[in-house]
PDB file of N, CA and C in Angstrom:
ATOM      1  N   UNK A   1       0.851  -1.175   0.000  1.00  0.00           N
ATOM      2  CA  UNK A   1       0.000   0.000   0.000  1.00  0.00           C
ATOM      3  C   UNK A   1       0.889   1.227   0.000  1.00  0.00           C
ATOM      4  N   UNK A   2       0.476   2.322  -0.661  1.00  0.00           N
ATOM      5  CA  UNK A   2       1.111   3.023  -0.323  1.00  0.00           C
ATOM      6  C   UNK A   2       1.127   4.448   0.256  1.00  0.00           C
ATOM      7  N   UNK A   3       1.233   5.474   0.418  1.00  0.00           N
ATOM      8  CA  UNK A   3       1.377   6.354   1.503  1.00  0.00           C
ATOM      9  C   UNK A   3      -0.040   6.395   1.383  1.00  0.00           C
ATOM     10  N   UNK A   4      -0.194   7.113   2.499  1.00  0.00           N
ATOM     11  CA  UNK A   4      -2.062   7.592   3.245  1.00  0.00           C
ATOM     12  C   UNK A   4      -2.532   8.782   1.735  1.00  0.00           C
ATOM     13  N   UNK A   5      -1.394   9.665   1.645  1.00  0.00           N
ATOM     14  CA  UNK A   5      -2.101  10.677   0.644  1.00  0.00           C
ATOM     15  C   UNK A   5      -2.309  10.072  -0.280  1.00  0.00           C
ATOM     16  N   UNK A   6      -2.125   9.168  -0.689  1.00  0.00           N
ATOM     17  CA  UNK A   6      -1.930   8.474  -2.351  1.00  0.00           C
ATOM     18  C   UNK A   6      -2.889   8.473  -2.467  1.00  0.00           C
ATOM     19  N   UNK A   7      -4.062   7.893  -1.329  1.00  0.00           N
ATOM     20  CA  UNK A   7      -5.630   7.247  -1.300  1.00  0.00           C
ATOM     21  C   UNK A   7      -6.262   8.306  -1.994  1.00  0.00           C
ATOM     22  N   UNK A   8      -6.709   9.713  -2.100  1.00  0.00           N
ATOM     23  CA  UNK A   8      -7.380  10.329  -2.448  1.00  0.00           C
ATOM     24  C   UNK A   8      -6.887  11.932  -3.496  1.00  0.00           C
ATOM     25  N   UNK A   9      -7.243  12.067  -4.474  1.00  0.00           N
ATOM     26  CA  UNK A   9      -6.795  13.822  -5.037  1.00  0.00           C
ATOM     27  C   UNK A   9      -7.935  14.378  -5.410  1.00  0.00           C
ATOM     28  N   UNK A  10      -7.933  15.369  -5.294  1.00  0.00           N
ATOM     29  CA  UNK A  10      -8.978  16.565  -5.993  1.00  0.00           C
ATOM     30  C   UNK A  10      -9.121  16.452  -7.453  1.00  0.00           C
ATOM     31  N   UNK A  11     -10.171  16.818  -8.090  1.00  0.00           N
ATOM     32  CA  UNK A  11     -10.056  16.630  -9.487  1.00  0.00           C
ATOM     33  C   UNK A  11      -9.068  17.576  -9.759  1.00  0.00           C
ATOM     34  N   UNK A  12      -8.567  18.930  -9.186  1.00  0.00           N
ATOM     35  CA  UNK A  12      -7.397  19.338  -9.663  1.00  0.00           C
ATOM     36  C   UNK A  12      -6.222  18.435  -9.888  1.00  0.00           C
ATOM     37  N   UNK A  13      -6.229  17.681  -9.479  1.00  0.00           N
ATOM     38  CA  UNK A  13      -4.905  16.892  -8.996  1.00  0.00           C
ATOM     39  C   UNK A  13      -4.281  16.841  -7.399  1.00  0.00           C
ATOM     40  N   UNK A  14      -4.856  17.589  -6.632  1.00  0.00           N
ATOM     41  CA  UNK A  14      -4.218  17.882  -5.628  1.00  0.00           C
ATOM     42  C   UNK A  14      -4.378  16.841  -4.841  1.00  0.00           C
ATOM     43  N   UNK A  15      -3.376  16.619  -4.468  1.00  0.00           N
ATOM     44  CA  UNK A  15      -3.446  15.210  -3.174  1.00  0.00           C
ATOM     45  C   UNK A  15      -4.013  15.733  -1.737  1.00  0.00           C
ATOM     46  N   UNK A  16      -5.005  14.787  -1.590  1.00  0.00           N
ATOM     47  CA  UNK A  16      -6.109  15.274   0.256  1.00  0.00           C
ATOM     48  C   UNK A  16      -5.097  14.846   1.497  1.00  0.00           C
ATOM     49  N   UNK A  17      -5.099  15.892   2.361  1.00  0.00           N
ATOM     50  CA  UNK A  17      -4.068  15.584   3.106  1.00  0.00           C
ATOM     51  C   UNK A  17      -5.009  15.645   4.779  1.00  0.00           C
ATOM     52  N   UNK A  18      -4.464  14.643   5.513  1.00  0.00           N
ATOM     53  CA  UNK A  18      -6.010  14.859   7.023  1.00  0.00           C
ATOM     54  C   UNK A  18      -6.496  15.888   7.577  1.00  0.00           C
ATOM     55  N   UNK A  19      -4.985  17.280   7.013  1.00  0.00           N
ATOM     56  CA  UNK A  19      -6.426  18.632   7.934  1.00  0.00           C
ATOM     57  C   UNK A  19      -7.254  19.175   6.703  1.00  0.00           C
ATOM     58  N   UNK A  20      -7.591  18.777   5.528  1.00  0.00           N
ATOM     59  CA  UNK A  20      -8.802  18.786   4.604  1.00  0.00           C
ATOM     60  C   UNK A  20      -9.442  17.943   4.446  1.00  0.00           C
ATOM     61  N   UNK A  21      -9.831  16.660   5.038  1.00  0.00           N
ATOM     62  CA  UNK A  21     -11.242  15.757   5.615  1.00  0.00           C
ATOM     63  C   UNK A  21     -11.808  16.940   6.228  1.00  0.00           C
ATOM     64  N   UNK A  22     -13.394  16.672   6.199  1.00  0.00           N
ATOM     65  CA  UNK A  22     -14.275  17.668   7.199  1.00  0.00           C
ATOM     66  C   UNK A  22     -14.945  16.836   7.527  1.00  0.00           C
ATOM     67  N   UNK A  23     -15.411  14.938   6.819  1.00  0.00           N
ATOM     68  CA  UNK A  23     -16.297  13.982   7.477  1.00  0.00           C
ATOM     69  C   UNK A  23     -15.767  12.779   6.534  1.00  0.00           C
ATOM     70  N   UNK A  24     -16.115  11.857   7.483  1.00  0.00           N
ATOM     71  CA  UNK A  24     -16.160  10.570   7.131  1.00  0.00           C
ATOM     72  C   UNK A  24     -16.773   9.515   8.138  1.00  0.00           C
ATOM     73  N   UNK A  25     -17.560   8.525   6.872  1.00  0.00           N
ATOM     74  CA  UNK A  25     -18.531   7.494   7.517  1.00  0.00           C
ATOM     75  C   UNK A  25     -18.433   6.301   6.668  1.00  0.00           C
ATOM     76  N   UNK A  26     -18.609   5.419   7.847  1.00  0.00           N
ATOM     77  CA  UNK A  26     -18.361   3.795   7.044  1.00  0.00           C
ATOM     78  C   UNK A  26     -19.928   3.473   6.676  1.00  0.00           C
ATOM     79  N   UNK A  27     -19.886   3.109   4.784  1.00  0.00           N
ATOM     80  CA  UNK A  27     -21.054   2.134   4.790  1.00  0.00           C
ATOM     81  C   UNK A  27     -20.539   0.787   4.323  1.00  0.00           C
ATOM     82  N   UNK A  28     -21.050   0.199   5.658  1.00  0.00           N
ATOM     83  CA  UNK A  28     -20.749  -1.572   5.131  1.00  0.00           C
ATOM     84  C   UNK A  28     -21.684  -2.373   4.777  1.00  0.00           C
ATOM     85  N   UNK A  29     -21.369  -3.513   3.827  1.00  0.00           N
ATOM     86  CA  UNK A  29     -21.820  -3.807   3.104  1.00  0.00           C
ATOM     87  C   UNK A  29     -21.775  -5.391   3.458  1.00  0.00           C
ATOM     88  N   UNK A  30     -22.785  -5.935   3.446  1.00  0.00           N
ATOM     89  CA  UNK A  30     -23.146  -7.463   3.388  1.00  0.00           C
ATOM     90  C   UNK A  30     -22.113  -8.834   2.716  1.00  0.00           C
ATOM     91  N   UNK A  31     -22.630  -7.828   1.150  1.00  0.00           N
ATOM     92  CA  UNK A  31     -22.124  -8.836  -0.234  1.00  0.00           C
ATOM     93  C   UNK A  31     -20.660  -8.520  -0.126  1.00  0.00           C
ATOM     94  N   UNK A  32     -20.435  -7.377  -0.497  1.00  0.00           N
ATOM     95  CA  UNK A  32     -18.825  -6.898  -1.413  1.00  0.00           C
ATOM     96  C   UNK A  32     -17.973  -6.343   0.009  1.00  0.00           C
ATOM     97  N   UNK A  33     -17.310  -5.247  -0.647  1.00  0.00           N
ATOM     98  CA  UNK A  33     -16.511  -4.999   0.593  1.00  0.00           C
ATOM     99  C   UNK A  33     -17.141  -3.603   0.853  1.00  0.00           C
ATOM    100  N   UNK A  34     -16.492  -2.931   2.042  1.00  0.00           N
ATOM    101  CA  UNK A  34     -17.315  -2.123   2.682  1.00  0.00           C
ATOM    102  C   UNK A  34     -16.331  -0.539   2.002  1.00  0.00           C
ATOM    103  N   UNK A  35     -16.645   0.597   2.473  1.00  0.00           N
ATOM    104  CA  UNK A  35     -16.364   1.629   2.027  1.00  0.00           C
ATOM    105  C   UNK A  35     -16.357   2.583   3.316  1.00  0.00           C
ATOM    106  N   UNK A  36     -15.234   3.474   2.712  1.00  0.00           N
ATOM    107  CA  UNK A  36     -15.430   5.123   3.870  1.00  0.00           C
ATOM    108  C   UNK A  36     -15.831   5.861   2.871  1.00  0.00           C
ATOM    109  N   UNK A  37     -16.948   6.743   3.359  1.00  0.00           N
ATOM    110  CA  UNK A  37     -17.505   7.728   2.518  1.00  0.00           C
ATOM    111  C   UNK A  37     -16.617   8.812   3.033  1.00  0.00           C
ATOM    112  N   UNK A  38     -15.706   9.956   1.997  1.00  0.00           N
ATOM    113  CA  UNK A  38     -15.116  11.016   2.841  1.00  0.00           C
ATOM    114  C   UNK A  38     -15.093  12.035   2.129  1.00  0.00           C
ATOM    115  N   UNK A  39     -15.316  13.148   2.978  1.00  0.00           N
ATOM    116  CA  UNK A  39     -15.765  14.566   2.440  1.00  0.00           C
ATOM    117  C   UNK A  39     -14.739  15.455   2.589  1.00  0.00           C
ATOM    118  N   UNK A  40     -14.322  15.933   1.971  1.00  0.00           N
ATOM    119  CA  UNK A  40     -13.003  17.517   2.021  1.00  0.00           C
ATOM    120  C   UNK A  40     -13.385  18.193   1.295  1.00  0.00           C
ATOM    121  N   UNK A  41     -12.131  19.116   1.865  1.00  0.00           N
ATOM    122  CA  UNK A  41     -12.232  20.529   1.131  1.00  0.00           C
ATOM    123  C   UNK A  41     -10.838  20.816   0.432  1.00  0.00           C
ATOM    124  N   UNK A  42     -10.472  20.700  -0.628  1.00  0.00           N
ATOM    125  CA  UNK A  42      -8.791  20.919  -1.432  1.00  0.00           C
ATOM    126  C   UNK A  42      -8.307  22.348  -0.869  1.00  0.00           C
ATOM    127  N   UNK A  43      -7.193  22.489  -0.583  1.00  0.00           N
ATOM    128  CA  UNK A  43      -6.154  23.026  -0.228  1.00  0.00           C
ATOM    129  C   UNK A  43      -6.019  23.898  -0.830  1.00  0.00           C
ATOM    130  N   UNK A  44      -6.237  23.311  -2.610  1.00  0.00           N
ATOM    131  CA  UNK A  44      -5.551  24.451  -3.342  1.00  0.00           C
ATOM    132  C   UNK A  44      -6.674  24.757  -4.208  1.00  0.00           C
ATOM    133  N   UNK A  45      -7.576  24.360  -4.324  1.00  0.00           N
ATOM    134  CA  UNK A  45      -8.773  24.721  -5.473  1.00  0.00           C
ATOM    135  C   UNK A  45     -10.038  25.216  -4.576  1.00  0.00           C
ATOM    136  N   UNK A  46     -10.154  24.546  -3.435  1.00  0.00           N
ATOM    137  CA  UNK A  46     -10.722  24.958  -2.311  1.00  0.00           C
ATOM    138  C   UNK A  46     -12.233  24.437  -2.641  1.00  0.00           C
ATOM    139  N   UNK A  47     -12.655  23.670  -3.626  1.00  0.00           N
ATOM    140  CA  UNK A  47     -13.664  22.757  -3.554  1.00  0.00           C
ATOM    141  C   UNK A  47     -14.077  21.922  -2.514  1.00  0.00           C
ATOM    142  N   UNK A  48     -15.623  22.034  -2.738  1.00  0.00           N
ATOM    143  CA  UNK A  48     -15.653  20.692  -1.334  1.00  0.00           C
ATOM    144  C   UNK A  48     -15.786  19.252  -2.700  1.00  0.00           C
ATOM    145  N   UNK A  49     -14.967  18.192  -2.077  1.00  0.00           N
ATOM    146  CA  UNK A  49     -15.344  16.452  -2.932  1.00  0.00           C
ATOM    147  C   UNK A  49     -16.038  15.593  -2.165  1.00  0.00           C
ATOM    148  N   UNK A  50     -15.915  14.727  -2.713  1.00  0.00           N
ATOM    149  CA  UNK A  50     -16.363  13.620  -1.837  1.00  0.00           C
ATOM    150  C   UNK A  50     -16.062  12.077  -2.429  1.00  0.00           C
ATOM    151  N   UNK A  51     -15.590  11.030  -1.783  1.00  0.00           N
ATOM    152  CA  UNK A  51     -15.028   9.718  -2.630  1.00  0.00           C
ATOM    153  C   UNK A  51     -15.619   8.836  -1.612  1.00  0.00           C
ATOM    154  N   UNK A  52     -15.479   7.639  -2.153  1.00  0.00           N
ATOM    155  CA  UNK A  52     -15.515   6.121  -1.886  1.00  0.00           C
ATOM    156  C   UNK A  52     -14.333   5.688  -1.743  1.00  0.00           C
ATOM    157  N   UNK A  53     -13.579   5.215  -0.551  1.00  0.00           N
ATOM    158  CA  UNK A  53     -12.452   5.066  -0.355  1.00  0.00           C
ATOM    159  C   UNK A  53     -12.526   3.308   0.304  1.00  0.00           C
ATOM    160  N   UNK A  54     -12.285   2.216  -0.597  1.00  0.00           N
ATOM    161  CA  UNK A  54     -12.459   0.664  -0.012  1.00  0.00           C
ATOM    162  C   UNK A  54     -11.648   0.508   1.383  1.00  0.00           C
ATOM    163  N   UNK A  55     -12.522   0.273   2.210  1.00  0.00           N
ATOM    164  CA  UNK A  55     -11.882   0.401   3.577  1.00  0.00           C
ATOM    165  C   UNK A  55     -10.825  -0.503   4.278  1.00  0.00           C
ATOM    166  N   UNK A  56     -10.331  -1.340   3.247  1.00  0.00           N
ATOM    167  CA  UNK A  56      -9.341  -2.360   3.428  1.00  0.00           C
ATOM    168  C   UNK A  56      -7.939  -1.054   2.766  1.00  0.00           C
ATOM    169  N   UNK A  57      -7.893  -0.346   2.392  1.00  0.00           N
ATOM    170  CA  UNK A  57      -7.262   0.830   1.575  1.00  0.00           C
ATOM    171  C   UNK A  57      -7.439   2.021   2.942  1.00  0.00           C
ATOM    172  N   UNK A  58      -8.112   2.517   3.269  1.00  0.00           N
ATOM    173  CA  UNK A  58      -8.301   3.676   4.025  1.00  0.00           C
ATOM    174  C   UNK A  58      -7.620   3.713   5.154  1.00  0.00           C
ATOM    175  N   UNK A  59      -7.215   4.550   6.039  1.00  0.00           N
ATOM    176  CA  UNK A  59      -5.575   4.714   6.782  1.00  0.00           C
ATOM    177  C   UNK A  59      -6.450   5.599   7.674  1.00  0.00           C
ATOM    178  N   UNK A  60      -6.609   5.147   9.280  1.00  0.00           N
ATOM    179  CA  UNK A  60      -7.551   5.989  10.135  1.00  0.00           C
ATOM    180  C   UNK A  60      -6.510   7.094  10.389  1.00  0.00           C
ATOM    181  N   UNK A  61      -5.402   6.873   9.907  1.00  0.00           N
ATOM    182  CA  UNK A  61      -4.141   8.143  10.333  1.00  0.00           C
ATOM    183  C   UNK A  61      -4.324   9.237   9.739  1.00  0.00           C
ATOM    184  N   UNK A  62      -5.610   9.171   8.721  1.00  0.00           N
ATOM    185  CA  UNK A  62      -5.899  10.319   7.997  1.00  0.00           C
ATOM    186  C   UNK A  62      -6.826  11.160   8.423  1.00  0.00           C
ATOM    187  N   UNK A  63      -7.401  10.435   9.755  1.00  0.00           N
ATOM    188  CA  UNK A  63      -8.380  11.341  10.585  1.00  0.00           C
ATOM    189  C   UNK A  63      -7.560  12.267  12.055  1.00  0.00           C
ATOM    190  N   UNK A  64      -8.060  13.303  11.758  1.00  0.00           N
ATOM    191  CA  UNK A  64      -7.696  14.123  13.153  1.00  0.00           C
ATOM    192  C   UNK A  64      -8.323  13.811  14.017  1.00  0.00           C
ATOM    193  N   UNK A  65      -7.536  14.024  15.485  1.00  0.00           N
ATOM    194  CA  UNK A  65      -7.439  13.334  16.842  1.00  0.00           C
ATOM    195  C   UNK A  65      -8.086  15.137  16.871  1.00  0.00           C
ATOM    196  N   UNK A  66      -9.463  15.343  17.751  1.00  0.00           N
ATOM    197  CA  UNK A  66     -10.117  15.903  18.055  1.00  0.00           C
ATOM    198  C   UNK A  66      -9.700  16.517  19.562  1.00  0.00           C
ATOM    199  N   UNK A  67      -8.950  15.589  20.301  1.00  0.00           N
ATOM    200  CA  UNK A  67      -8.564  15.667  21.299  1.00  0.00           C
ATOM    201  C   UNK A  67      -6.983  16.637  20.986  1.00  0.00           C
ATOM    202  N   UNK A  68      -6.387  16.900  20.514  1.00  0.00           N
ATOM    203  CA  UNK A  68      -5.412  17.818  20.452  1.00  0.00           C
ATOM    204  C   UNK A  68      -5.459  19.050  19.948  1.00  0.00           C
ATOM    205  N   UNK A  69      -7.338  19.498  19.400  1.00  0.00           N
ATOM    206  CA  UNK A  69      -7.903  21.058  19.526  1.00  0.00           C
ATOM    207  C   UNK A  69      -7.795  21.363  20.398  1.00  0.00           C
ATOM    208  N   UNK A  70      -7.404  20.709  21.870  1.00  0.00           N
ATOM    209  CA  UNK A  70      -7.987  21.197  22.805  1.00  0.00           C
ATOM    210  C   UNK A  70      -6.386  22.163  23.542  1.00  0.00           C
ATOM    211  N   UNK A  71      -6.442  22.564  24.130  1.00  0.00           N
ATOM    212  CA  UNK A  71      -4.487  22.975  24.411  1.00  0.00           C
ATOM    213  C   UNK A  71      -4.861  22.511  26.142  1.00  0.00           C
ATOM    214  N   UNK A  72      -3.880  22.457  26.493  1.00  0.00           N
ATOM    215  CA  UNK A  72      -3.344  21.636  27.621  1.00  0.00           C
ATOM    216  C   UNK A  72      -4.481  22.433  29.122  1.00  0.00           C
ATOM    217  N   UNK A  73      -4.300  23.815  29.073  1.00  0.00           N
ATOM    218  CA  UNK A  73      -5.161  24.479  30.108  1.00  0.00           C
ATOM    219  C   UNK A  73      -7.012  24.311  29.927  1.00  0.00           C
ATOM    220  N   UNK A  74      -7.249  23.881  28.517  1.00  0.00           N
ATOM    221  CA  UNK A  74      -8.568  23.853  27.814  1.00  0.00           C
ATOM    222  C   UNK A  74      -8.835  22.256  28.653  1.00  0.00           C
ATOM    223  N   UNK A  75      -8.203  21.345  28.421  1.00  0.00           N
ATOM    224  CA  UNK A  75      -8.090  19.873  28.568  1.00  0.00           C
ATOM    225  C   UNK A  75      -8.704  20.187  30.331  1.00  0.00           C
ATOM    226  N   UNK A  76      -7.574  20.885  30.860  1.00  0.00           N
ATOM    227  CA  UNK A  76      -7.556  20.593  32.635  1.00  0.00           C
ATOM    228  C   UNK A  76      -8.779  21.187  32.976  1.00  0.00           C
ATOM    229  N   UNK A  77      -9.248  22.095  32.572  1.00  0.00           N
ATOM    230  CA  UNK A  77     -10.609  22.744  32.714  1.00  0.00           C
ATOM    231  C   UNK A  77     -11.760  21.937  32.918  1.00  0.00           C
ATOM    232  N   UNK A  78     -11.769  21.308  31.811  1.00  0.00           N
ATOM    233  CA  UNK A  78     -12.797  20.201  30.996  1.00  0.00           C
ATOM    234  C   UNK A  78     -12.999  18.926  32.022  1.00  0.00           C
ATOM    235  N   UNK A  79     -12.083  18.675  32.624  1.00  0.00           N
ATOM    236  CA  UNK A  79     -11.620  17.776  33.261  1.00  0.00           C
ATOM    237  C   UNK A  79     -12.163  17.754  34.446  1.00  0.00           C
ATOM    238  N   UNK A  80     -11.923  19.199  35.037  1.00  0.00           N
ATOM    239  CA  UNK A  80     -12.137  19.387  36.579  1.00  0.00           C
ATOM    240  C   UNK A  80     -13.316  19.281  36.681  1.00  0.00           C
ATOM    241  N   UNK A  81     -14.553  19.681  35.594  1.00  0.00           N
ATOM    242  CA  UNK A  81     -15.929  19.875  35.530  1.00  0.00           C
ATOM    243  C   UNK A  81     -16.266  18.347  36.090  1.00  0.00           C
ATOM    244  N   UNK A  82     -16.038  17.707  35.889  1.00  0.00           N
ATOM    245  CA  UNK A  82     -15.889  15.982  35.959  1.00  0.00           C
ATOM    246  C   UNK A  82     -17.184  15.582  35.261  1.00  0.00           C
ATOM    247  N   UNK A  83     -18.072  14.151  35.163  1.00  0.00           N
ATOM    248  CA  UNK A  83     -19.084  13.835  34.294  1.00  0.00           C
ATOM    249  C   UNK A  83     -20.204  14.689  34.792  1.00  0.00           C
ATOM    250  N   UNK A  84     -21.082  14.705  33.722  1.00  0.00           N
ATOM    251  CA  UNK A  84     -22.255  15.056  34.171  1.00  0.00           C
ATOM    252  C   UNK A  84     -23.168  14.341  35.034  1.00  0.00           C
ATOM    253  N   UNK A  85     -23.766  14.898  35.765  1.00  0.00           N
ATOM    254  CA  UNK A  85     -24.699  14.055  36.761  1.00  0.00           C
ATOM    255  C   UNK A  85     -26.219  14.505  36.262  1.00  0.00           C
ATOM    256  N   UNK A  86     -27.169  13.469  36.826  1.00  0.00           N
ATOM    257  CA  UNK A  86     -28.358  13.088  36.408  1.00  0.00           C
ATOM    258  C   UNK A  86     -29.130  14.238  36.337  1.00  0.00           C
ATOM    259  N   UNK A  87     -29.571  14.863  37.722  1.00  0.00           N
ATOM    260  CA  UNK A  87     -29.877  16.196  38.365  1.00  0.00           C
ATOM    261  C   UNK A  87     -29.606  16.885  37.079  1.00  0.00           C
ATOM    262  N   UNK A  88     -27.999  17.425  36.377  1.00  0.00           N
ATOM    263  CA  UNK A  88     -27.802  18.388  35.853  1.00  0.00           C
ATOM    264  C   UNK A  88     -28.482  18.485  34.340  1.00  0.00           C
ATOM    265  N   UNK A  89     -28.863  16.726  34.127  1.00  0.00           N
ATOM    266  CA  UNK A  89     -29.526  16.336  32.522  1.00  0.00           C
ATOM    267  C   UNK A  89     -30.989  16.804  32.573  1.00  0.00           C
ATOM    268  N   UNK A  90     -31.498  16.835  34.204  1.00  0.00           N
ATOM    269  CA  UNK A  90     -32.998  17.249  34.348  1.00  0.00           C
ATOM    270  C   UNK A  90     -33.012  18.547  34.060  1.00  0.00           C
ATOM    271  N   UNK A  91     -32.406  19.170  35.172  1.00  0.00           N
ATOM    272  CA  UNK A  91     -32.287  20.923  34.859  1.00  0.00           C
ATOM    273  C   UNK A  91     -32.215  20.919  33.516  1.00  0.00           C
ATOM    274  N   UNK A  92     -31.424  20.703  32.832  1.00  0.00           N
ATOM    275  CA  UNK A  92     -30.820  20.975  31.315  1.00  0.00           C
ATOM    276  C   UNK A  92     -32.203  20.454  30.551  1.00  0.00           C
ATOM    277  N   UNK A  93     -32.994  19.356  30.801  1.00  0.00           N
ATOM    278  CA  UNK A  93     -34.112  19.427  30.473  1.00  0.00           C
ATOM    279  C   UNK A  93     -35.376  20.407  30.218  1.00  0.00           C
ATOM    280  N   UNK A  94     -35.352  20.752  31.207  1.00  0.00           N
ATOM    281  CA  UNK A  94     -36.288  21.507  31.754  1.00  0.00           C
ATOM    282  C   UNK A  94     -36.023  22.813  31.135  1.00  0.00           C
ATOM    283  N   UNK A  95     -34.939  23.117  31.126  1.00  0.00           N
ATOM    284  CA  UNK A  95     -34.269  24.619  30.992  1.00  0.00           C
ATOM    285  C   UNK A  95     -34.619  24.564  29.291  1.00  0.00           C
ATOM    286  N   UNK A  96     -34.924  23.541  28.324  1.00  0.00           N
ATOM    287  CA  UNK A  96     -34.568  23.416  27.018  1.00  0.00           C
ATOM    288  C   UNK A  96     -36.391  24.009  27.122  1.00  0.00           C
ATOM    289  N   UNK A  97     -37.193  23.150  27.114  1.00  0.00           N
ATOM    290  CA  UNK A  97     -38.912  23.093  27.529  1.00  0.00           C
ATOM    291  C   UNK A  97     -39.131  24.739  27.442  1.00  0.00           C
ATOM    292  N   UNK A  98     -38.285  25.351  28.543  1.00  0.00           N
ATOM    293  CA  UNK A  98     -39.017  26.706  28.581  1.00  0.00           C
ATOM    294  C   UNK A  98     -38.417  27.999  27.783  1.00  0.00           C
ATOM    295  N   UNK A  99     -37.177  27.565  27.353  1.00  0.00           N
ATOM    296  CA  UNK A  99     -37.141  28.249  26.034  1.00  0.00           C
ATOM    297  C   UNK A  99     -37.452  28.324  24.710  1.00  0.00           C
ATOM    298  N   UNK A 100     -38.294  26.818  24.609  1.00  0.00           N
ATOM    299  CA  UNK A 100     -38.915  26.442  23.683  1.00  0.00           C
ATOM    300  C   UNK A 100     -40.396  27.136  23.713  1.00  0.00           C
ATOM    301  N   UNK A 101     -40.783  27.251  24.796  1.00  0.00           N
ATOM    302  CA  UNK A 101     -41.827  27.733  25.283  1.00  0.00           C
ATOM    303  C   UNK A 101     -41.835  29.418  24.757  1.00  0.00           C
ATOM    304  N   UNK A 102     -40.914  30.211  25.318  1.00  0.00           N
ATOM    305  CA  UNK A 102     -40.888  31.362  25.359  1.00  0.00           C
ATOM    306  C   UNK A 102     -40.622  31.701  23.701  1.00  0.00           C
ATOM    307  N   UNK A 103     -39.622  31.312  23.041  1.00  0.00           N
ATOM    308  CA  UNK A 103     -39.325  31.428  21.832  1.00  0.00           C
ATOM    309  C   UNK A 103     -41.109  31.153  20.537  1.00  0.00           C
ATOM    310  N   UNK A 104     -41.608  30.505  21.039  1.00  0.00           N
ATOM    311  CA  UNK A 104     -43.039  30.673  20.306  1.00  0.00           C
ATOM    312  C   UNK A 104     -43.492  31.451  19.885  1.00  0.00           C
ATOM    313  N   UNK A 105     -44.310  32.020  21.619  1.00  0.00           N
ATOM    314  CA  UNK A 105     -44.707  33.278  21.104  1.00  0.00           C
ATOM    315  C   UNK A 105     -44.389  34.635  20.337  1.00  0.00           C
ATOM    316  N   UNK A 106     -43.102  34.601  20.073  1.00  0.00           N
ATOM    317  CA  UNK A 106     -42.490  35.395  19.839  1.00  0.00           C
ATOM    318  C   UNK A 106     -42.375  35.732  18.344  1.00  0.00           C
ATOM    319  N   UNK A 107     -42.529  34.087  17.499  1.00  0.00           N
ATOM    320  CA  UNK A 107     -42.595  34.019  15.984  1.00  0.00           C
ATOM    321  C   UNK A 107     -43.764  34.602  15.566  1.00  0.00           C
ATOM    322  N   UNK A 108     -44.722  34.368  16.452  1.00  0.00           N
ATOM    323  CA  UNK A 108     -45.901  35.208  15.961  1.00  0.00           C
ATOM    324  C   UNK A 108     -46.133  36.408  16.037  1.00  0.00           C
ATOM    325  N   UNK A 109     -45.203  36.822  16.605  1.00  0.00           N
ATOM    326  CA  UNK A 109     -45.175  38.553  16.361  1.00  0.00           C
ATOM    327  C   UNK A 109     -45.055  39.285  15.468  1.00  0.00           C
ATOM    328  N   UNK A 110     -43.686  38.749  14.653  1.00  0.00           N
ATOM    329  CA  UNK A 110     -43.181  39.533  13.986  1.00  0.00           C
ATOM    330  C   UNK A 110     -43.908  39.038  12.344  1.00  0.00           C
TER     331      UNK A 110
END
């Protein structure tokens, strides 16, 4: 196999490199073999594409680690908050209800 960029180019020609993915999703398949569906944006033509990439071929090294947006003081922050608790999913419930509520009347105003 060979390098990760090889897998995909822009119809310019331009070779897709992992910080121009914006999505990718596996559809698998029963019969044949399965596929990554993957979406970018070229570098240099600045199109959005999209390919079929056979997933015996596809290199997860081409996806960004989401976890290293974060910078080191962002991380410890995040952290300290610790999981969410039950209580806070109700409130957060509840809190959704009455802005849904309030936001109504409001379309009919204008």
């Amino acid at each position: 196999m060979g390098a990760p960029r090889d897998i995909m180019t822009c119809g310019c020609g331009h070779h897709i490199g992992p910080r121009e993915i914006l999505q990718t999703s596996l559809y698998l398949s029963l019969l044949g073999p399965s596929f990554v569906y993957v979406r970018f944006r070229c570098g240099r033509c600045k199109r959005v594409g999209e390919q079929l990439v056979r997933e015996e071929k596809w290199n997860r090294a081409m996806l960004r680690h989401e976890s290293a947006a974060l910078s080191a003081q962002e991380r410890h922050k995040f952290e300290a908050l610790g999981p969410i608790t039950p209580a806070e999913k109700i409130d957060f419930h509840y809190a959704l209800e009455k802005l849904d509520s309030l936001s109504a009347p409001q379309r009919g105003k204008r």
